[in-house]
N, C-alpha and C. Protein backbone atom coordinates (compact mmCIF):
# COMPACT_ATOMS: atom_id res chain seq x y z
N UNK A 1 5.01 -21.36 -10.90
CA UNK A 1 6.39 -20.88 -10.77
C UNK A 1 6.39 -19.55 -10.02
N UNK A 2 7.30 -19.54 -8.91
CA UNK A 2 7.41 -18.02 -8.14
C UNK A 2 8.48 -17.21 -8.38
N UNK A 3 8.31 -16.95 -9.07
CA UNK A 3 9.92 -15.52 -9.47
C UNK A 3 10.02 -14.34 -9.07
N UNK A 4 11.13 -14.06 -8.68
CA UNK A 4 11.39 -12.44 -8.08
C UNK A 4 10.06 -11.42 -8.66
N UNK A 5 9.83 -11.69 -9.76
CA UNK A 5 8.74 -10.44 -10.29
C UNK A 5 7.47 -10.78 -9.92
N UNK A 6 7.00 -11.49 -9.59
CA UNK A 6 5.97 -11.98 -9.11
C UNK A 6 6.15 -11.14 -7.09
N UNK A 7 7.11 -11.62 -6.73
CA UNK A 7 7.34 -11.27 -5.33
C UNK A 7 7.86 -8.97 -5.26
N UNK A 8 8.40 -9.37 -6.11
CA UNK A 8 8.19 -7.68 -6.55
C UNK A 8 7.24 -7.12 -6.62
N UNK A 9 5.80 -7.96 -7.56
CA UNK A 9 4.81 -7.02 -7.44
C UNK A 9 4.38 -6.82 -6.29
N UNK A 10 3.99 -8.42 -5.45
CA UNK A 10 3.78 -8.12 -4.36
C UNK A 10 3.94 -7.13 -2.99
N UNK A 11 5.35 -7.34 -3.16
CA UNK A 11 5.75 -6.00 -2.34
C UNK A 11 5.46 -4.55 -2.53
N UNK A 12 5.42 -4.24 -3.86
CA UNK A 12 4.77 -3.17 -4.28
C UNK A 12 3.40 -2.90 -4.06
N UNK A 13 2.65 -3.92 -4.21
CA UNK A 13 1.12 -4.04 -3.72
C UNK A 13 0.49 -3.69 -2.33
N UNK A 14 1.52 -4.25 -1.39
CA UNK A 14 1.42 -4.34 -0.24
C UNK A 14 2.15 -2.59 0.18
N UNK A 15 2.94 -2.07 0.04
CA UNK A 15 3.60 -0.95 0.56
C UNK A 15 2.78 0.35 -0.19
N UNK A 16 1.83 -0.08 -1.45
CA UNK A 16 1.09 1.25 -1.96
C UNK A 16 -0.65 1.25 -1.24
N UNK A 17 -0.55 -0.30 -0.57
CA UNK A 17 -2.30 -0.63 0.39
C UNK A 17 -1.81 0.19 1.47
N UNK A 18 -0.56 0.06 2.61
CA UNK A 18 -0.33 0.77 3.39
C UNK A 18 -0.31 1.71 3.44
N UNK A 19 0.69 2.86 2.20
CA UNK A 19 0.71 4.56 2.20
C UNK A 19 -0.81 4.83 1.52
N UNK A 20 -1.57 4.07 1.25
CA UNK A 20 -3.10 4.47 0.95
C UNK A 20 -3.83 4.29 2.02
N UNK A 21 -3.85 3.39 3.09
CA UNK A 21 -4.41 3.61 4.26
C UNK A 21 -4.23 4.70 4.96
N UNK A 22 -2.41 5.17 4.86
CA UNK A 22 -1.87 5.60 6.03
C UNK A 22 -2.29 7.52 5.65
N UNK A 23 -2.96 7.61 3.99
CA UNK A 23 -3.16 8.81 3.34
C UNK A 23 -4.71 9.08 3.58
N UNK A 24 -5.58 7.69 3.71
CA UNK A 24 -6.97 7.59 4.07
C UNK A 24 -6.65 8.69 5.46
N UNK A 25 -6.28 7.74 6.03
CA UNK A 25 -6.69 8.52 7.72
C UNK A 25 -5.87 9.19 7.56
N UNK A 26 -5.42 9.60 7.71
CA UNK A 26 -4.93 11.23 7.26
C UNK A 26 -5.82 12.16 7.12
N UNK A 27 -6.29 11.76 6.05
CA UNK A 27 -7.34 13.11 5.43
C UNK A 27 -8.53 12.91 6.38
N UNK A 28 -9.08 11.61 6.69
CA UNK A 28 -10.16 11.92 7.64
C UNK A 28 -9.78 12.22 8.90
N UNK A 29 -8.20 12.14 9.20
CA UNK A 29 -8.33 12.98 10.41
C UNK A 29 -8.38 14.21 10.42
N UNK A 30 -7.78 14.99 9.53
CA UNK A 30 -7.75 16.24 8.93
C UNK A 30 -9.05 16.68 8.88
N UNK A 31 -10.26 15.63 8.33
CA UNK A 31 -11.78 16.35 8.05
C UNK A 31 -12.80 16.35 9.09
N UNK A 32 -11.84 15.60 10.59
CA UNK A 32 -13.26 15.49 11.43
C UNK A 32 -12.39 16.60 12.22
């Protein structure tokens, strides 16, 4: 069964992998 909360987490999953990539390089651009 696929229910909104299921697709909620997802989206949440997916938009906190991105601002954690987008915070990765960040800082290693910051450190080189």
């Amino acid at each position: 069964m696929f229910s909104s909360r299921v697709v909620k987490i997802v989206v949440w999953l997916m938009l906190a992998a991105m601002l954690l990539s987008i915070v990765v390089s960040g800082i290693s651009w910051l450190f080189i």
